[in-house]
Structure formats: C-alpha cells, structure tokens
Protein backbone atom coordinates (compact mmCIF):
# COMPACT_ATOMS: atom_id res chain seq x y z
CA UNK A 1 -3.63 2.60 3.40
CA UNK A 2 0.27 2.20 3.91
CA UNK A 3 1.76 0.28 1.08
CA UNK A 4 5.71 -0.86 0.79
CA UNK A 5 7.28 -1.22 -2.16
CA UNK A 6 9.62 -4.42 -2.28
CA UNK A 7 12.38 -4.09 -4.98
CA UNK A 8 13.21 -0.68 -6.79
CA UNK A 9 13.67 -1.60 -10.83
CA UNK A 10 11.15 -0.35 -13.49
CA UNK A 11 8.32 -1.42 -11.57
CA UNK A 12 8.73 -0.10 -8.08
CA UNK A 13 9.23 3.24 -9.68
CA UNK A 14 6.25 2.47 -11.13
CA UNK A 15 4.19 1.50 -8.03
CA UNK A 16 5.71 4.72 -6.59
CA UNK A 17 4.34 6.46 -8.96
CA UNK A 18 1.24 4.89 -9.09
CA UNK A 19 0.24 5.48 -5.84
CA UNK A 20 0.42 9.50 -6.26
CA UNK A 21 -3.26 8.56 -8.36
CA UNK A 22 -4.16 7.12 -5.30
CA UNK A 23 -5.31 9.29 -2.82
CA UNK A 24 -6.49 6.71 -0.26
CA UNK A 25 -3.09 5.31 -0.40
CA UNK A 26 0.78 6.14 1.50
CA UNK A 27 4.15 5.08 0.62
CA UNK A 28 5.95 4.28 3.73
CA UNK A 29 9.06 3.36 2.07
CA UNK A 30 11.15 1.40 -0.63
CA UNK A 31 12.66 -1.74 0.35
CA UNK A 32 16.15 -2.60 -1.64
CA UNK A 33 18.67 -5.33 -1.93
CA UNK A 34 21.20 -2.73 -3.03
CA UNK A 35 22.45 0.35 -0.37
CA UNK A 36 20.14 2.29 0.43
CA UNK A 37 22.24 4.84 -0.14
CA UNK A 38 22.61 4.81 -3.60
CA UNK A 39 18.77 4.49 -4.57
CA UNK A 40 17.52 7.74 -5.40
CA UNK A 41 13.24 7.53 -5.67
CA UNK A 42 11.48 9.43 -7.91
CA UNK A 43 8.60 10.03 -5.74
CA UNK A 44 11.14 10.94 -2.85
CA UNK A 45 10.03 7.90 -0.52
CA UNK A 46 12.27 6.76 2.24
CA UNK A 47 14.92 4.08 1.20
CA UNK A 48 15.75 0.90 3.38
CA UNK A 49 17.29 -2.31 3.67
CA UNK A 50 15.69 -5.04 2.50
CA UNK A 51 17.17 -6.77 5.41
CA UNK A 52 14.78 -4.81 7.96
CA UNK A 53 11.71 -4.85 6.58
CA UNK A 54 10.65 -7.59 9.71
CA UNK A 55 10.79 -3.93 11.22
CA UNK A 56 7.99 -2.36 9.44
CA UNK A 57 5.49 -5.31 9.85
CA UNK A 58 2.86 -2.99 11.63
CA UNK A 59 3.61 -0.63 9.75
CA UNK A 60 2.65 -1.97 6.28
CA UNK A 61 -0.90 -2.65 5.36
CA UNK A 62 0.31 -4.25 1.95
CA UNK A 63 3.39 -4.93 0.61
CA UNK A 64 3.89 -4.69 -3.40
CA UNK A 65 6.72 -6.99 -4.55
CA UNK A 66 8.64 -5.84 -7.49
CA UNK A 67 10.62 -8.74 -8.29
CA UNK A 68 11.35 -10.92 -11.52
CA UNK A 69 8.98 -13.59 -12.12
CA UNK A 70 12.22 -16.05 -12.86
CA UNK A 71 13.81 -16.53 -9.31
CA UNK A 72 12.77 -13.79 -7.47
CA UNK A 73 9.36 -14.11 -6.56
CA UNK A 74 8.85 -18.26 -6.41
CA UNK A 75 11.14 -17.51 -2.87
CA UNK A 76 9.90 -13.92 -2.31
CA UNK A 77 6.46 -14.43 -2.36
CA UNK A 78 5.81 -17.01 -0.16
CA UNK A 79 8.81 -16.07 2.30
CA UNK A 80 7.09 -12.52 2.68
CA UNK A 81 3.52 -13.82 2.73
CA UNK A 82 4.03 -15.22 6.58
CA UNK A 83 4.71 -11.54 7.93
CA UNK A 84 2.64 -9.20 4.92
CA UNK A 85 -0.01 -9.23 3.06
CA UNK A 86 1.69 -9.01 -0.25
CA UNK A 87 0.89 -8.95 -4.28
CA UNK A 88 3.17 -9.75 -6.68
CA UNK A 89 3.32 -9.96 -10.69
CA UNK A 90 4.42 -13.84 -11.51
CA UNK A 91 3.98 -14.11 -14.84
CA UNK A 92 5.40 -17.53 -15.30
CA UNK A 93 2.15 -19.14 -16.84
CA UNK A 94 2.99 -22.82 -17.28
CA UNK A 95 3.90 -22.29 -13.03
CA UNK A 96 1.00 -20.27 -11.44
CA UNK A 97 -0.70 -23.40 -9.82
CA UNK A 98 2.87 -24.48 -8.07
CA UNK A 99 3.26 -20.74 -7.19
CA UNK A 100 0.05 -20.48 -6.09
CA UNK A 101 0.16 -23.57 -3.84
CA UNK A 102 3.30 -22.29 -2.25
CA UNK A 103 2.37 -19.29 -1.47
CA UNK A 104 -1.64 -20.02 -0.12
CA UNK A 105 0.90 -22.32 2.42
CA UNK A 106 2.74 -19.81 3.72
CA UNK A 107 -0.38 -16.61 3.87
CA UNK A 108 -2.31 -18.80 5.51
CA UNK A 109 0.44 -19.84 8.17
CA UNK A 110 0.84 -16.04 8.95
CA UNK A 111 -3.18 -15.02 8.57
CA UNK A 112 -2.22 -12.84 5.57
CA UNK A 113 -3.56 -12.22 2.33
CA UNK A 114 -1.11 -12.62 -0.83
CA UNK A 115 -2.16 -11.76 -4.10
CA UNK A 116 -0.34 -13.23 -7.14
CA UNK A 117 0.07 -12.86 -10.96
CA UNK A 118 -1.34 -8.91 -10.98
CA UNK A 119 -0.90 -6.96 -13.92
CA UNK A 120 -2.54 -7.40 -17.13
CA UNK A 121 -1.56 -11.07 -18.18
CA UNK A 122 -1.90 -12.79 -16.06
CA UNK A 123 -4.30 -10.26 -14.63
CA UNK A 124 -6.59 -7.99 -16.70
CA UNK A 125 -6.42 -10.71 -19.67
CA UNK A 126 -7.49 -13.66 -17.51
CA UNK A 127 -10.02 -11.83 -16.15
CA UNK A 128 -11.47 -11.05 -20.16
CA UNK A 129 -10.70 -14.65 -21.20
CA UNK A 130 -13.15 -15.51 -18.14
CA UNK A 131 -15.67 -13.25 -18.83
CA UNK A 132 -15.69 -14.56 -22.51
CA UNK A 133 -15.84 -18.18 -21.54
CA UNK A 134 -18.62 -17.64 -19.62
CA UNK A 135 -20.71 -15.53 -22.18
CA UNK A 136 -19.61 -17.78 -24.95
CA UNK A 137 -19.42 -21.08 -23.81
CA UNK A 138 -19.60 -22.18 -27.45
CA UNK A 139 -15.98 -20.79 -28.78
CA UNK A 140 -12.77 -20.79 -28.70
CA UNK A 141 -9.81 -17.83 -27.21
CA UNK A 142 -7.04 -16.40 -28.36
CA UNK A 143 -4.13 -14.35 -27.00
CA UNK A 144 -2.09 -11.92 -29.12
CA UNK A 145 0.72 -10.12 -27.03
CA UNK A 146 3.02 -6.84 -28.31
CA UNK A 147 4.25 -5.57 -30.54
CA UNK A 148 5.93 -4.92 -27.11
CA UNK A 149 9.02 -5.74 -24.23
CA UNK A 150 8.11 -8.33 -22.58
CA UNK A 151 9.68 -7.75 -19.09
CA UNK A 152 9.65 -10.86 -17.46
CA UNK A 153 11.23 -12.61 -20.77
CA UNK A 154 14.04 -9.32 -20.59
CA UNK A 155 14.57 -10.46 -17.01
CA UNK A 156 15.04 -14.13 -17.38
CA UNK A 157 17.69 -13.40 -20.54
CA UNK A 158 19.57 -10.93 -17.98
CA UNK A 159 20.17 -13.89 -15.19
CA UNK A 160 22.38 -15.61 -17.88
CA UNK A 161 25.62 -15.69 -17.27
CA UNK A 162 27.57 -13.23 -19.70
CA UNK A 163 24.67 -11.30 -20.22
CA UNK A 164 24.91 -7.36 -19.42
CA UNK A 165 21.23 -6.37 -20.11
CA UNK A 166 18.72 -7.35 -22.87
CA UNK A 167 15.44 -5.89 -24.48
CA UNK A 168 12.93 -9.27 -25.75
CA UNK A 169 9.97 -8.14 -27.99
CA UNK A 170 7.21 -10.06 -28.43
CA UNK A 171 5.32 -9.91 -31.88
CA UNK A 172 2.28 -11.16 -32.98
CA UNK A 173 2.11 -12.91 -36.40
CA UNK A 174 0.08 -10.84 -38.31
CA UNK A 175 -1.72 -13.59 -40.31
CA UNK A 176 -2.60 -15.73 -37.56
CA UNK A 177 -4.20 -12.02 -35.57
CA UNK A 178 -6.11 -11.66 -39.06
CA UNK A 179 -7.56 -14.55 -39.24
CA UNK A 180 -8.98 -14.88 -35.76
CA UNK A 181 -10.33 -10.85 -36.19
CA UNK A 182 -12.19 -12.57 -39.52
CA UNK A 183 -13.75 -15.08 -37.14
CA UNK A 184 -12.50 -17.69 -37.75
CA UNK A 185 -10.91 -20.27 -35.04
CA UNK A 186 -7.74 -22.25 -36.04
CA UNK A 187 -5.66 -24.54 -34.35
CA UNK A 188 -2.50 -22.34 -33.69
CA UNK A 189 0.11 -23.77 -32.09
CA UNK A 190 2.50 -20.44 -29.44
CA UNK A 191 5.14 -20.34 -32.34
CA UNK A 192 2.26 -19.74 -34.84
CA UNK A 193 0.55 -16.85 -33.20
CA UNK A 194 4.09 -14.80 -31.91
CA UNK A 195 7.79 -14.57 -32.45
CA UNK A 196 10.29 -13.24 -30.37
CA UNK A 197 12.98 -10.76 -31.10
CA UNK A 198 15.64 -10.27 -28.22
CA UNK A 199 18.46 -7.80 -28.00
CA UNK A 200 21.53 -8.80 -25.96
CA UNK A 201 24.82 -6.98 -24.27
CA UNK A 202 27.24 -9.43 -23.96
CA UNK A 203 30.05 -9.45 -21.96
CA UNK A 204 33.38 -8.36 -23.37
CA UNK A 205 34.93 -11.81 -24.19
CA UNK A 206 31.14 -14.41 -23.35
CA UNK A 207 30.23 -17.40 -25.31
CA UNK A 208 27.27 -15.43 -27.37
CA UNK A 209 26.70 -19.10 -29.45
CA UNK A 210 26.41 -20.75 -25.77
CA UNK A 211 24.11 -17.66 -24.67
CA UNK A 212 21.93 -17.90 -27.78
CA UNK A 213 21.80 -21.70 -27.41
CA UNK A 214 20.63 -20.80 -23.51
CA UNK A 215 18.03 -18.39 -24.46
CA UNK A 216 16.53 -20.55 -27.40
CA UNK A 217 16.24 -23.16 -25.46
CA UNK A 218 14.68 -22.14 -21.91
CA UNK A 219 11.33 -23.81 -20.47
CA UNK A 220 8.93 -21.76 -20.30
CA UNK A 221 10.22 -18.64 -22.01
CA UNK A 222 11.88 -19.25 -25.58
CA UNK A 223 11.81 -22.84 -26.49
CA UNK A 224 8.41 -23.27 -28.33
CA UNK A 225 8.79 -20.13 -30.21
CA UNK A 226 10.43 -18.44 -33.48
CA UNK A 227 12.98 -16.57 -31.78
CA UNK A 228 15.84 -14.25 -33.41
CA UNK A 229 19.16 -13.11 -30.93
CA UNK A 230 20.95 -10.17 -31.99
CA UNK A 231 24.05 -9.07 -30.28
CA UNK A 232 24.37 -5.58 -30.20
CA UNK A 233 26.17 -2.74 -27.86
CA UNK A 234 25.30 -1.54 -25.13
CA UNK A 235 24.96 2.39 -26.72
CA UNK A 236 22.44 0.82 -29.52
CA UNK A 237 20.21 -0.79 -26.88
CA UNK A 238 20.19 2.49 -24.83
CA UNK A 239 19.70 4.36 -28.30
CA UNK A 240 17.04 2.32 -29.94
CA UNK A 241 15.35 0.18 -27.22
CA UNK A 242 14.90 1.86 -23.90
CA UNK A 243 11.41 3.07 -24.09
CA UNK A 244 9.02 -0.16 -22.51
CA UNK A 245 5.86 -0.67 -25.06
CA UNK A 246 3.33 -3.24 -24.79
CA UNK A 247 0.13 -4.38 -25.16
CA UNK A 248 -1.68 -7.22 -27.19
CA UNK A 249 -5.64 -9.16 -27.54
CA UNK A 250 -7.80 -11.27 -26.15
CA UNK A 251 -10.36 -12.95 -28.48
CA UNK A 252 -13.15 -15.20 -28.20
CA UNK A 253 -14.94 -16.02 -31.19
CA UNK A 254 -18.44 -18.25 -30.19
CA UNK A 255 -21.66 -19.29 -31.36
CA UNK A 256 -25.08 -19.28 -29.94
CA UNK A 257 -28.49 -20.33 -30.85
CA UNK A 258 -30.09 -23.83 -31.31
CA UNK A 259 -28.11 -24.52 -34.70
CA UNK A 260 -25.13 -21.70 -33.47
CA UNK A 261 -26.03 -20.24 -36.67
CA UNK A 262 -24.85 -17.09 -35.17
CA UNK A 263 -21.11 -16.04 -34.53
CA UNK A 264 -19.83 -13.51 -32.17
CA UNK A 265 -16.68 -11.86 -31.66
CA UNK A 266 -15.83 -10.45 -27.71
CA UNK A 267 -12.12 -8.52 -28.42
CA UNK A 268 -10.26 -6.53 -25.23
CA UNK A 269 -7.09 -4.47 -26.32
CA UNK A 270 -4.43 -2.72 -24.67
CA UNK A 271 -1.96 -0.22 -26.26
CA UNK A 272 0.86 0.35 -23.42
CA UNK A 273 3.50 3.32 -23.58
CA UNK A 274 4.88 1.96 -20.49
CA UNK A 275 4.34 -1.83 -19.41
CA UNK A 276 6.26 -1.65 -16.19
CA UNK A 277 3.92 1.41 -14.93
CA UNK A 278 0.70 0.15 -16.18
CA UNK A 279 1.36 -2.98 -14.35
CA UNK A 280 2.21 -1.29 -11.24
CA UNK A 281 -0.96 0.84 -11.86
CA UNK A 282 -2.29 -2.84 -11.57
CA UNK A 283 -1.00 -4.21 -8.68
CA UNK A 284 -1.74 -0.70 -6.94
CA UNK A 285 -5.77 -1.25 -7.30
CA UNK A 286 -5.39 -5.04 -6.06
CA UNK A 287 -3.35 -3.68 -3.01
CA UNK A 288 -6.31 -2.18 -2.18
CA UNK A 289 -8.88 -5.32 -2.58
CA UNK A 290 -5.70 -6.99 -0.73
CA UNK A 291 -6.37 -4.87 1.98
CA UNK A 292 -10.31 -4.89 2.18
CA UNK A 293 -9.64 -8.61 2.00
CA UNK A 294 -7.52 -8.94 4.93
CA UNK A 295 -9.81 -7.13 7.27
CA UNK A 296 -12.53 -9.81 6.35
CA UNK A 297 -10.24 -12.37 7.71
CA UNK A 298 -10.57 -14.33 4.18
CA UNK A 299 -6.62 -15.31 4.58
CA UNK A 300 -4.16 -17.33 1.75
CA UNK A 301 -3.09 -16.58 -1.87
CA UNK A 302 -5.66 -15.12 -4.34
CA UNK A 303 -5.54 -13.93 -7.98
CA UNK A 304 -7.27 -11.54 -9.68
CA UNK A 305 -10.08 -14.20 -11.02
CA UNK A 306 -11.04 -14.54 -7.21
CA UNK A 307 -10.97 -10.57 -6.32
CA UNK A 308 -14.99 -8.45 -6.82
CA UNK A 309 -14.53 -5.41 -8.72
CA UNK A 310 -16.23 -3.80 -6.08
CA UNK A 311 -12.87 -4.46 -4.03
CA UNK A 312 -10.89 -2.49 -6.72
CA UNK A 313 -12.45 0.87 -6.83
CA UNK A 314 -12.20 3.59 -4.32
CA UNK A 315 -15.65 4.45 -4.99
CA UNK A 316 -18.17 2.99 -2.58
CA UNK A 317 -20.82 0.02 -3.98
CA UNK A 318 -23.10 3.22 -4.51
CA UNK A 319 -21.38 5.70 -6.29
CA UNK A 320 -20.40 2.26 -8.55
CA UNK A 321 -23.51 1.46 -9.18
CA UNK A 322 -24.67 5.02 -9.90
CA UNK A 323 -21.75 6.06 -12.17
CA UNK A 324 -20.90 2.71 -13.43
CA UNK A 325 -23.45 0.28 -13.96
C-alpha cells in the first residue's frame, strides 16, 4: 500500500513513523508547504512540494493529511478528496456534519474514498460511546479528556495574531470524574467536567490582554470553559512543556432489567505519552480500511463509526476470528 503524508508537523512525523509498524504499507513521500529543502524526515522519506502532489496521483493509494483541524483541513480535505483517497484528523466536534457534507461532495465527484475525524476523539472514543449506547440503551455518557495537550486547541491559539507558539492542557475536574466512576449520572455542563490551562509566547511588543480576550472567547474551542492564559517565554515552554501527553474516559453508566434495578458501568481509557503519534498510529490503520474501501467502489466521506474492524487489521477475517474473537 503506498501512503503520502500531507503536511510535516508533529503528526506527519508521526504517520512516518507509524508506518515502519506497518509492514503492508510504503511511504512514497512527504508533501510540504515549506521548501523541501529544509525538511529533514525522520524516517528518511523523500520531501516534495506540496504544489506537485497532482503529480503523484497514481502513485498514492491513500493520502494521510496532517493538517490543523482550524483552517487547514475544512479546505484541505475536500480540495484533495477529488484526486486521493484521503483521511484526515478534524477534530472540530460542534463542525463534523458541515465537514462531513463537504467533503462526501467532493470524494464522490472524484470516485474516492475520504475518511475524516481519525484518531481517538473523534475516532476510538466515538466508536466506545457507540458501542455503549447500544449495550446500554438505558444510560447516560460521559467524556473526560487529559490531563493532556490538546493539539488541535494548541493549533487554533497559534493562528492568532501575536502568538509565537502555545501548549493548551486539558484537565478533567476531578469531582465531576469521581462522581460518574461512583455511578452516578449528573447533569454536567463542558465547563463542569474540564478546564483548560494554555501556555502562550507572545510576540515581543503583542496585545497579550487582546490575545487572552481572543482565546477566551473562541467558538468552539475556549468559550464555554474555565480557562487560565499564562504568558510565559519561549525557553520555559521548551523547558517545561514540550513533551505531548494525553489521554482521557469514556463512560456510560446504564440500567437494565424490568425495574433497571441493576446498574452497570462500561469505562474505555487511554494513557498517551505521545498524542500526535498515537493519532497517526490511528489514521495509519484507517488508511488501510480507506484503501480496502476504495477497491469496493463504496466512494464519499466516511468516519470511523461507518469503517468494520475487519477493514482495520492486517490479519485476514480468519486469523481474526481465530486469535481474536
């Protein structure tokens, strides 16, 4: 399987890298905005333009895009979906449906299969908040993200103007996580189940009360939550916040029986060292469904709540079922 990789920041080093686990899979190159010249791959994989990848279109079985969720891929996706099968990692919740409908446009225009919203939420947690539903129709979910970076919320901080790079953590609060692990099921409204902490480099000289006023107040992103700014130099965020943890819950407390006199609890946890390579490790498995997709001729967007896990594995239905189920 020949895969491009579409944008070169922390996660197309982490597709690259990715892919090395991946025997039935080749890089044939990295695509970049910047000069080629100056990207260095840790993987050694070929370098080129972004400007020819029209080039490389039989070439390419699938083509991972590794591009912010905030104004990157709403024109990346569906521009590259008429010429690639693509997947991309839009994690813009509250605008997955408009994404989605964009994008199905264009794949299906081009007879190509684009996958959106891979990693592991969206991704891996809608997939357990699915599951759950379905077992427990009778309950209610939660969602618990971090202690970690969240790096779509870093991304969207860095396109304001003034801003020379920023670190956003996303914390649970640790009384509203208790109380849902007792099994219980409050009403909890985003700013009563996380915070957010961000860490900004300004620009010698920026506005940091009009970027703090931006940040607080963006759609989408800050404006329904506790959030805390802190200024801080560019050495301290290299010092204390350039590793990339994540992780967080999903949890679906329910009841069954005639008189649901009994309660259940269905939990799914990840603990991430690294959240841009675990969601490349992602997006690498669903380039492969992509691709076993496309060859059925079932053409438009997708996401991973329409994808068989059989399509995921490199492991034929048999050795699944023998070694899995």
């Amino acid at each position: 399987m020949k895969i491009g990789i579409y944008g070169y920041g922390n996660l197309g080093r982490g597709v690259e890298s990715a892919a090395k686990y991946n025997s039935d899979m080749e890089i044939v190159g990295v695509f970049t905005r910047r000069d080629p010249a100056t990207v260095k791959t840790v993987g050694g994989s070929p370098v080129y333009s972004a400007n020819d990848i029209l080039s490389f279109k039989d070439e390419i079985d699938v083509l991972i895009l590794c591009g912010g969720s905030a104004t990157d891929l709403p024109e990346m996706t569906p521009k590259l979906a008429r010429d690639f099968n693509v997947v991309d990692s839009f994690d813009t919740h509250a605008r997955i449906p408009e994404h989605f409908s964009e994008v199905d446009r264009s794949a299906k225009e081009g007879s190509h299969v684009a996958l959106i919203s891979a990693g592991w939420d969206p991704g891996l947690f809608s997939i357990a908040r699915a599951y759950a539903s379905a077992a427990l129709p009778c309950g209610k979910d939660y969602t618990f993200w971090g202690k970690g970076i969240s790096q779509g919320h870093s991304d969207a901080i860095r396109r304001i103007p003034g801003v020379l790079d920023a670190r956003q953590y996303t914390i649970p609060v640790e009384a509203a996580l208790s109380a849902v692990r007792d099994g219980n099921t409050p009403e909890l409204t985003t700013g009563e189940k996380h915070r957010r902490d961000c860490y900004v480099v300004a620009e010698q000289g920026a506005d940091t009360a009009l970027i703090e006023k931006q940040i607080k107040t963006m759609p989408n992103y800050f404006a329904d939550y506790d959030t805390t700014v802190n200024f801080i130099t560019k050495e301290e965020l290299i010092r204390d916040h350039s590793g990339m943890p994540h992780g967080g819950t999903v949890i679906r407390n329910g009841k069954t029986g005639i008189d649901g006199g009994n309660s259940h609890t269905f939990e799914f946890t990840l603990k991430l060292d690294s959240n841009p390579e675990f969601t490349a490790s992602v997006m690498v498995a669903y380039a492969r469904a992509v691709a076993r997709i496309f060859c059925r001729g079932d053409y438009g967007a997708k996401t991973v709540l329409d994808v068989a896990p059989t399509d995921l594995s490199p492991l034929s239905p048999d050795k699944l079922r023998e070694s899995l189920l």
